[in-house]
N, C-alpha and C. Protein backbone atom coordinates (compact mmCIF):
# COMPACT_ATOMS: atom_id res chain seq x y z
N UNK A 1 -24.43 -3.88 -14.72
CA UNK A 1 -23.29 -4.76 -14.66
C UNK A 1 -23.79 -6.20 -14.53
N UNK A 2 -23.14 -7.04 -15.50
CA UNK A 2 -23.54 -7.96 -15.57
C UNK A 2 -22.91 -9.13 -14.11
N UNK A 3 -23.18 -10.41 -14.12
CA UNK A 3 -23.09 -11.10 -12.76
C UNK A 3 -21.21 -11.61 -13.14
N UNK A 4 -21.31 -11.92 -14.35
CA UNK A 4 -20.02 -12.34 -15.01
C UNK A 4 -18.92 -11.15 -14.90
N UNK A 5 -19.07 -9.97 -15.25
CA UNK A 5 -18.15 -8.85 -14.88
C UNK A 5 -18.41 -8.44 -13.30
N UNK A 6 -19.33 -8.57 -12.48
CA UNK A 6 -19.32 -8.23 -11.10
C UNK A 6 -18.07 -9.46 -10.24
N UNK A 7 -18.16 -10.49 -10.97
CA UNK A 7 -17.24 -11.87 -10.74
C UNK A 7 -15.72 -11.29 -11.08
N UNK A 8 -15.79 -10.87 -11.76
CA UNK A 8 -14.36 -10.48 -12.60
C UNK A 8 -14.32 -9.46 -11.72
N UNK A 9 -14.83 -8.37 -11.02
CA UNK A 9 -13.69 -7.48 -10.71
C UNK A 9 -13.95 -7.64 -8.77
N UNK A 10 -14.73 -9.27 -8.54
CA UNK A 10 -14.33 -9.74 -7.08
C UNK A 10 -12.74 -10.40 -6.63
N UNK A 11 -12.97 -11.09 -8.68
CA UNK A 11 -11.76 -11.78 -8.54
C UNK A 11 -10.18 -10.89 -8.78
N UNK A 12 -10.29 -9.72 -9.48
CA UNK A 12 -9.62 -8.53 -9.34
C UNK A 12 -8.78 -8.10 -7.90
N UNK A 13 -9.82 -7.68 -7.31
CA UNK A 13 -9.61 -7.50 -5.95
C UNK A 13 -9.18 -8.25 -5.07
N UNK A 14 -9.91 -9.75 -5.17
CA UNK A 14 -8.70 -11.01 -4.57
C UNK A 14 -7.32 -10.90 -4.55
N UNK A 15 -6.90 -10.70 -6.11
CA UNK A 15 -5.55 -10.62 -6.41
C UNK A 15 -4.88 -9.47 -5.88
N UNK A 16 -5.57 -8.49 -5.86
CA UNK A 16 -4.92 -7.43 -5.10
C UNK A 16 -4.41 -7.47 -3.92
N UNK A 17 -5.92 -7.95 -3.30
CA UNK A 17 -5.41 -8.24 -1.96
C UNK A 17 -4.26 -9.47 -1.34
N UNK A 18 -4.51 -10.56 -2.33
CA UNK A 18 -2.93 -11.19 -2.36
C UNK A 18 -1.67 -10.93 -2.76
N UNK A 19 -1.76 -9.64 -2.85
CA UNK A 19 -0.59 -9.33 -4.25
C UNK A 19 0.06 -7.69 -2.63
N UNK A 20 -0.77 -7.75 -2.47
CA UNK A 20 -0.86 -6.77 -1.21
C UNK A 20 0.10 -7.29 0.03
N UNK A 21 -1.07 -7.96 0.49
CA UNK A 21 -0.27 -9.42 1.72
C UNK A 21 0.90 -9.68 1.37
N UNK A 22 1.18 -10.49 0.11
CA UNK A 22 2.38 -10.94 0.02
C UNK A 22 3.17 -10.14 0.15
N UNK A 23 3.68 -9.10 -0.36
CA UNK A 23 4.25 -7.77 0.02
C UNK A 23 4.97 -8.03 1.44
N UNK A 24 4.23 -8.08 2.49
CA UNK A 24 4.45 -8.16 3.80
C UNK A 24 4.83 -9.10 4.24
N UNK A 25 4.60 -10.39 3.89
CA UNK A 25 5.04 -11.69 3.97
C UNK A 25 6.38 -11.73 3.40
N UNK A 26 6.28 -11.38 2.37
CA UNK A 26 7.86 -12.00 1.66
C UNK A 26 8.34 -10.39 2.61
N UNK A 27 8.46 -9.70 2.51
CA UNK A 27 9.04 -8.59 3.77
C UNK A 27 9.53 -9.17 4.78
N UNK A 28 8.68 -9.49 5.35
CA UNK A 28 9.29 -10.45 6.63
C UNK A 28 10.25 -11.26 6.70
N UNK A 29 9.88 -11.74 5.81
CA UNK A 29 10.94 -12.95 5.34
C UNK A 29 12.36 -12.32 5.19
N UNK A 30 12.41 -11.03 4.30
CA UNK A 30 13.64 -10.98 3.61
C UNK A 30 13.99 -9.77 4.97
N UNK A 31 13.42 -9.09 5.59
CA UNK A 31 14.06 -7.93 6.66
C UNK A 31 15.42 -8.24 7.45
N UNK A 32 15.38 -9.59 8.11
CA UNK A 32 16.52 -9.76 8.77
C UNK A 32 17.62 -10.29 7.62
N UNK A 33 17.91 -10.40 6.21
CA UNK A 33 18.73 -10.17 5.43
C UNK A 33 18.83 -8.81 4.80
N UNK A 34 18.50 -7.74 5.24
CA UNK A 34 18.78 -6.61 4.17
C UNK A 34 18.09 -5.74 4.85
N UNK A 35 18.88 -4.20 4.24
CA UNK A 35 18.02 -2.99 5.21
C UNK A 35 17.12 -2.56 4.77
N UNK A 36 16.46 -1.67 5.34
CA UNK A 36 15.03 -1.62 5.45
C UNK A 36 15.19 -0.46 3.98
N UNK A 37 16.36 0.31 3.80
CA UNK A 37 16.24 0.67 2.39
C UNK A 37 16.75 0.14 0.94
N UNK A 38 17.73 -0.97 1.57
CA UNK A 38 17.82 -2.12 0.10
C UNK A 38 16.27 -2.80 -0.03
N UNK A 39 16.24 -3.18 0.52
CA UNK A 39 14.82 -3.84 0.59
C UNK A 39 13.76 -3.28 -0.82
N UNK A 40 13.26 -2.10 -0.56
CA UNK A 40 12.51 -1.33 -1.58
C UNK A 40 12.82 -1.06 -2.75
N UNK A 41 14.34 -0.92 -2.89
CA UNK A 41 14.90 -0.97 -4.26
C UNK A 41 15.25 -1.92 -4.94
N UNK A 42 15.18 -2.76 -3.96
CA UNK A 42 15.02 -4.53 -4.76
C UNK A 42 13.29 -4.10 -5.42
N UNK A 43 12.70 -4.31 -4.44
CA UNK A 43 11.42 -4.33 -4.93
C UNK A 43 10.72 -3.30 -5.99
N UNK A 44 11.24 -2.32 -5.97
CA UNK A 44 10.78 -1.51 -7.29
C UNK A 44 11.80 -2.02 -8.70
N UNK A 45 13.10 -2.04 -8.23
CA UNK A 45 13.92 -3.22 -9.40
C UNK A 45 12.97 -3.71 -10.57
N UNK A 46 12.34 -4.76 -9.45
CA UNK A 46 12.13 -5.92 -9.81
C UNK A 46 10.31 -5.49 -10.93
N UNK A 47 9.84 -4.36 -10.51
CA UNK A 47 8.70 -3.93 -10.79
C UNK A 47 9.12 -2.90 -11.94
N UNK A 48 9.87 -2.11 -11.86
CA UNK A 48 10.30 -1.10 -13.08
C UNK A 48 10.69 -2.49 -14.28
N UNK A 49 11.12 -3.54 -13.52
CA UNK A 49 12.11 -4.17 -14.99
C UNK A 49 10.67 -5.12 -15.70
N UNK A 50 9.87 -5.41 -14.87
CA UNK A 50 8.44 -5.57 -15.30
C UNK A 50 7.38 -4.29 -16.20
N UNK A 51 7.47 -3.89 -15.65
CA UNK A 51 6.63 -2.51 -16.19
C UNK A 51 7.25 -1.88 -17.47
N UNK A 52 8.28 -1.39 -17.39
CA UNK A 52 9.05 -0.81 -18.88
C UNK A 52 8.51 -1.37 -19.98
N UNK A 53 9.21 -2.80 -20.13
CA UNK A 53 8.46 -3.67 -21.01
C UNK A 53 7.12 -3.43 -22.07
N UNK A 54 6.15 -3.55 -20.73
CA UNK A 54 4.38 -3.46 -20.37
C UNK A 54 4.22 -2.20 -21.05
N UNK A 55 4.66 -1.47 -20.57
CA UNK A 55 4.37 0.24 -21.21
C UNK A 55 4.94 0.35 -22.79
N UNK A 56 6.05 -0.08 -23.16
CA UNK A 56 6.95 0.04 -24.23
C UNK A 56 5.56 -0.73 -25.18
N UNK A 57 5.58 -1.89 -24.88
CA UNK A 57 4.91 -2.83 -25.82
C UNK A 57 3.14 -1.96 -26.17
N UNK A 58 2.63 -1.24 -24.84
CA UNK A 58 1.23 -0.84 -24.40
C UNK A 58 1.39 0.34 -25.93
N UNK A 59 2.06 1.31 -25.07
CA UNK A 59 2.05 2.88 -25.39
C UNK A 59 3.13 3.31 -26.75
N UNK A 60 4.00 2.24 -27.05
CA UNK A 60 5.24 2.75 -28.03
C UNK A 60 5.93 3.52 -27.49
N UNK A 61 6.04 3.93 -26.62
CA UNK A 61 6.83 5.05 -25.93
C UNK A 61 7.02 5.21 -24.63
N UNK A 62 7.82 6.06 -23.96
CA UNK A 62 8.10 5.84 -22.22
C UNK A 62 8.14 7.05 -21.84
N UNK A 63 7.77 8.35 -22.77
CA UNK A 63 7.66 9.82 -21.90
C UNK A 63 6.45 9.98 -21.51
N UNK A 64 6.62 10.99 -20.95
CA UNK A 64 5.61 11.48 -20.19
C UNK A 64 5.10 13.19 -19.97
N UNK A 65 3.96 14.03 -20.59
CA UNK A 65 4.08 15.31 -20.22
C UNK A 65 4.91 15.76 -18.97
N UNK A 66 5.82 17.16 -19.59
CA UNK A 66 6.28 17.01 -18.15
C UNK A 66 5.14 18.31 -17.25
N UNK A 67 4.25 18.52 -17.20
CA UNK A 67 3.89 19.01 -16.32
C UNK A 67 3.02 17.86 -15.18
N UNK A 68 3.31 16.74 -15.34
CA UNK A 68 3.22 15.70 -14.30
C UNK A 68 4.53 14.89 -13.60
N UNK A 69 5.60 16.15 -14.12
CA UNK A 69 6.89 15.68 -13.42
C UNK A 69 6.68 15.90 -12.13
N UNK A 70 6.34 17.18 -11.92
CA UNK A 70 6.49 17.45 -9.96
C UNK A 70 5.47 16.40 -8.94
N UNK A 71 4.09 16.41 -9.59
CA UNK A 71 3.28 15.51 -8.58
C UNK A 71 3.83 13.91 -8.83
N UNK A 72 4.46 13.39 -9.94
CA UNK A 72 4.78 12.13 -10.24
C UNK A 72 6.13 11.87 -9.12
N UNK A 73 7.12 12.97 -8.76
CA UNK A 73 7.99 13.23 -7.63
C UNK A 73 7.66 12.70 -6.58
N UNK A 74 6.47 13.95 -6.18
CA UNK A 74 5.69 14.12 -5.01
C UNK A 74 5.13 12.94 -4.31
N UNK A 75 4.35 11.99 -5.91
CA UNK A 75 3.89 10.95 -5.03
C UNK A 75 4.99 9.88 -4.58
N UNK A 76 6.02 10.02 -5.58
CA UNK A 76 7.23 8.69 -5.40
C UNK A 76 7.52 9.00 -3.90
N UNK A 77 7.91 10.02 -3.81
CA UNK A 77 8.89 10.63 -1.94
C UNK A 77 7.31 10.29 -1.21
N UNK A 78 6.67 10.79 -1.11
CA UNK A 78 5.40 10.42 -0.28
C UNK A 78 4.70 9.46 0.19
N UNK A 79 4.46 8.78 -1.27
CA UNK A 79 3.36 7.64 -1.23
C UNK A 79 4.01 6.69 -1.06
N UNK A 80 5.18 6.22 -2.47
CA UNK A 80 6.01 5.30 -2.19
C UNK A 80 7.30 5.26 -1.37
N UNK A 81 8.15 6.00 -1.47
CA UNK A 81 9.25 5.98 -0.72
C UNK A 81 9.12 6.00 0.49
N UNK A 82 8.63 6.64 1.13
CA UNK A 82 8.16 6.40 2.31
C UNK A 82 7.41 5.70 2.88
N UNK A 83 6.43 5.16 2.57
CA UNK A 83 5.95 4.09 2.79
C UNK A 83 6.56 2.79 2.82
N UNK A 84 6.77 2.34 2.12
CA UNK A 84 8.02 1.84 1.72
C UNK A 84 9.11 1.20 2.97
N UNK A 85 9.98 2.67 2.77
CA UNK A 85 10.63 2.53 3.97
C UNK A 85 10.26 2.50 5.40
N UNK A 86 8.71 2.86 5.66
CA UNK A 86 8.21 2.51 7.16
C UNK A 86 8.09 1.39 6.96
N UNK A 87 7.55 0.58 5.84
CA UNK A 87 7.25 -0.77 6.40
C UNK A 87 8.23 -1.60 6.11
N UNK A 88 9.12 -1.50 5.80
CA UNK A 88 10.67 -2.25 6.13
C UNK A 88 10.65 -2.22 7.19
N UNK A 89 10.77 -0.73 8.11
CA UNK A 89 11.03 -0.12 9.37
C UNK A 89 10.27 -1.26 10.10
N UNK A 90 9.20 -1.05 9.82
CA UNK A 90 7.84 -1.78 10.88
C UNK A 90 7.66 -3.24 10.27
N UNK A 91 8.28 -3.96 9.68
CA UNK A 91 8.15 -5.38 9.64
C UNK A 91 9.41 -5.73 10.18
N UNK A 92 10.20 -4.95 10.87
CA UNK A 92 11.41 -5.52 11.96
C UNK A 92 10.46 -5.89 13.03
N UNK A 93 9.31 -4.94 13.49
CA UNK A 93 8.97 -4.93 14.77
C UNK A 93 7.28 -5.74 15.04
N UNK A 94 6.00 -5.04 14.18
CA UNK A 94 5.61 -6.02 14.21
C UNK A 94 4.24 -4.95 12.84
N UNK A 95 4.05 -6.04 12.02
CA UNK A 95 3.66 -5.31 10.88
C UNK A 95 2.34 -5.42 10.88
N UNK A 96 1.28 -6.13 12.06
CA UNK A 96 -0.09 -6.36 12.06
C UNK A 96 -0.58 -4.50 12.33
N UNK A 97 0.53 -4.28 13.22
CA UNK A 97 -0.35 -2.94 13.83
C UNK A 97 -0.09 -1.80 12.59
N UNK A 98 0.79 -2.09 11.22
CA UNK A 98 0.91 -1.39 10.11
C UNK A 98 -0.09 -1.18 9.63
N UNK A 99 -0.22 -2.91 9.05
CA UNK A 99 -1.32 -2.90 8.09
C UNK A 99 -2.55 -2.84 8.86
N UNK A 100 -2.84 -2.97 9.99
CA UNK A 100 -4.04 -2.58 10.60
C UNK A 100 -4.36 -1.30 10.57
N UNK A 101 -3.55 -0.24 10.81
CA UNK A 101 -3.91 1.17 10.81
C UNK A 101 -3.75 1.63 9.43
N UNK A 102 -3.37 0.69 8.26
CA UNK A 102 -3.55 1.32 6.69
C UNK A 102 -4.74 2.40 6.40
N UNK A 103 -5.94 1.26 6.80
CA UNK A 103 -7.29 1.93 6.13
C UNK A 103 -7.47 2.98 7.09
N UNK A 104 -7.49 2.57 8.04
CA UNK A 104 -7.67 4.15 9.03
C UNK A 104 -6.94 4.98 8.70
N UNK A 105 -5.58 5.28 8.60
CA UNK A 105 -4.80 6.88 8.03
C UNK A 105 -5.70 7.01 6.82
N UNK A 106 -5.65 6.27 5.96
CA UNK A 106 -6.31 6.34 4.19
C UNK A 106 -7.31 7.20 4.99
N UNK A 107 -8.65 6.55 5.50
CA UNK A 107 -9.61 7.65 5.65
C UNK A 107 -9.37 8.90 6.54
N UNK A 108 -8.39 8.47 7.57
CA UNK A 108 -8.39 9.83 8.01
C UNK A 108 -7.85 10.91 7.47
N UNK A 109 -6.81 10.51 6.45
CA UNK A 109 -6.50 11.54 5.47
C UNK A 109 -7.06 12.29 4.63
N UNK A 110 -8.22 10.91 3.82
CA UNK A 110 -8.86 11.90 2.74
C UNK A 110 -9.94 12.16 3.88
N UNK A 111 -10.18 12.41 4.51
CA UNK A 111 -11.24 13.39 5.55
C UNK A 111 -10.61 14.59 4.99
N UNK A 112 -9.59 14.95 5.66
CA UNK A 112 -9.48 15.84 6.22
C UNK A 112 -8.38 16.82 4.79
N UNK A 113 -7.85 15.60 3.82
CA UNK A 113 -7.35 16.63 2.26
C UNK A 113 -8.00 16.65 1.43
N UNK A 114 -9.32 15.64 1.37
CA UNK A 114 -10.21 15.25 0.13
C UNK A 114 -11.45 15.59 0.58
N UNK A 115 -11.51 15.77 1.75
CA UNK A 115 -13.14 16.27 2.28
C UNK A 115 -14.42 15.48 2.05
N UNK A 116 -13.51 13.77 2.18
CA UNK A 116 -14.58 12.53 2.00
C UNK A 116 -15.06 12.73 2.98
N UNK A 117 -16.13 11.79 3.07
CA UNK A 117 -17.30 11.85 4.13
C UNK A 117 -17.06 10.40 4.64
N UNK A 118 -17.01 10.28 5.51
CA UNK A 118 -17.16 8.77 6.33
C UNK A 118 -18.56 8.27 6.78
N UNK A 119 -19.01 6.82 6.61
CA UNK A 119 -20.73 6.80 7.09
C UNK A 119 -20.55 6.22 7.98
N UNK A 120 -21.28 5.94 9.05
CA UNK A 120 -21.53 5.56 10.13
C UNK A 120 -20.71 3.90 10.69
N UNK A 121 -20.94 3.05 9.57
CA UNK A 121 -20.13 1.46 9.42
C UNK A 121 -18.89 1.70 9.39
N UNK A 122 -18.33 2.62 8.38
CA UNK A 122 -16.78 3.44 8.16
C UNK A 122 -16.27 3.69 9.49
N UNK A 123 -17.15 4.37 10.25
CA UNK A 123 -16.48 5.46 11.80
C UNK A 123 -15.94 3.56 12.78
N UNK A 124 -17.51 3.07 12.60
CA UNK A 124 -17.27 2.12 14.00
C UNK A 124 -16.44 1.31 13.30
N UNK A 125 -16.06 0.84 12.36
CA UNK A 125 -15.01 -0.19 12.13
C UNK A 125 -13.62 0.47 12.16
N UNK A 126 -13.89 1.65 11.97
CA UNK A 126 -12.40 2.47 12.15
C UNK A 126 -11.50 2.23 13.68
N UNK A 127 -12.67 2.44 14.27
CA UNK A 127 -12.48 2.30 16.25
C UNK A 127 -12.46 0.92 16.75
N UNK A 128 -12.96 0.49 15.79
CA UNK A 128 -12.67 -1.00 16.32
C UNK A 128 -11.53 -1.57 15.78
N UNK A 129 -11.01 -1.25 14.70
CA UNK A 129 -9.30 -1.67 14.36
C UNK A 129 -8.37 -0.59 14.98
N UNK A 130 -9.19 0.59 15.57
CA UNK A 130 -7.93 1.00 16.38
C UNK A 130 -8.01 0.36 18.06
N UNK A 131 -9.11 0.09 18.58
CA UNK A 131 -9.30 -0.04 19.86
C UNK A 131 -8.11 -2.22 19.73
N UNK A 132 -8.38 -2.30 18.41
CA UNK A 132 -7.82 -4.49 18.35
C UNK A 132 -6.29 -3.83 18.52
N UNK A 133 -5.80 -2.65 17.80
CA UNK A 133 -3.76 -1.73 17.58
C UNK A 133 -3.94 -1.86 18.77
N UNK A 134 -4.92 -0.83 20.03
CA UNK A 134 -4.21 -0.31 21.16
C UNK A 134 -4.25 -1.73 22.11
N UNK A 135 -4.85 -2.63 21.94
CA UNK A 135 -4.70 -3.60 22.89
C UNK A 135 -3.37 -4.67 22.42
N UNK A 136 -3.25 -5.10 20.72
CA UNK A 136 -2.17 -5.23 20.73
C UNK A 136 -0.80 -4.88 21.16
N UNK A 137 -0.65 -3.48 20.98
CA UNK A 137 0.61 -2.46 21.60
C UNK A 137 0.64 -2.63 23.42
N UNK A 138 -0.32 -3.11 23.91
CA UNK A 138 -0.20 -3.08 25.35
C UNK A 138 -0.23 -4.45 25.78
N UNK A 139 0.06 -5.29 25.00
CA UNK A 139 -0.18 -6.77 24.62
C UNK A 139 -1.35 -7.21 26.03
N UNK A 140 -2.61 -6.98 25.69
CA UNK A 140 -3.83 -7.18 25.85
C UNK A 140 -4.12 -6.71 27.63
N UNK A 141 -2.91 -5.65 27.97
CA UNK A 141 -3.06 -4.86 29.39
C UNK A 141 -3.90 -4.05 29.52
């Protein structure tokens, strides 16, 4: 990999990660106007009426095999919908200790459904964004 494509997919990830944040920011913003389940359907709205487009113009077409109907379900109620709606839920109250425990469920999940392996830097930074949650939640008692 060249230094020019290693650049390109730092600057990738930037955007993600701003594209991420903002999420939560403009959340905040909009929670005390709207419930925590208008909220998400604004926001996929606004992303389906983007995407259709993108795909139409990409692919010529908008089906899909359906034997990726049930997990394409699965992940909407799971991954998104619910998610989703916790962090509506949890940007009423306070959304650092959300997105702080993100990466920790992520790994503790695929531990334990994907049978990833965690290395040693993984474990202690894990405990150390949970040990920064539990002192937040006890506001530093």
């Amino acid at each position: 990999m060249t230094k020019q494509q290693e650049g390109k997919y730092y600057i990738l990830l930037l955007i993600t990660s701003l594209l991420w944040d903002g999420n939560f920011v403009a959340g905040k913003f909009l929670v005390g106007h709207a419930t925590s389940f208008v909220l998400p359907e604004m926001r996929w709205f606004v992303a389906v009426s983007c995407l259709i487009p993108l795909v139409w113009w990409k692919e010529k077409q908008l089906s899909f095999p359906k034997q990726v109907l049930f997990p394409l379900i699965w992940m909407e109620l799971t991954g998104v919908m619910l998610f989703n709606l916790l962090m509506f839920k949890a940007l009423a109250d306070n959304v650092g200790l959300l997105s702080t425990l993100n990466p920790v469920s992520i790994a503790v999940v695929s531990y334990f459904i994907g049978k990833e392996t965690l290395t040693l830097k993984q474990k202690i930074a894990m405990f150390i964004s949970f040990v920064d949650v539990m002192i937040v939640m006890v506001h530093g008692n």
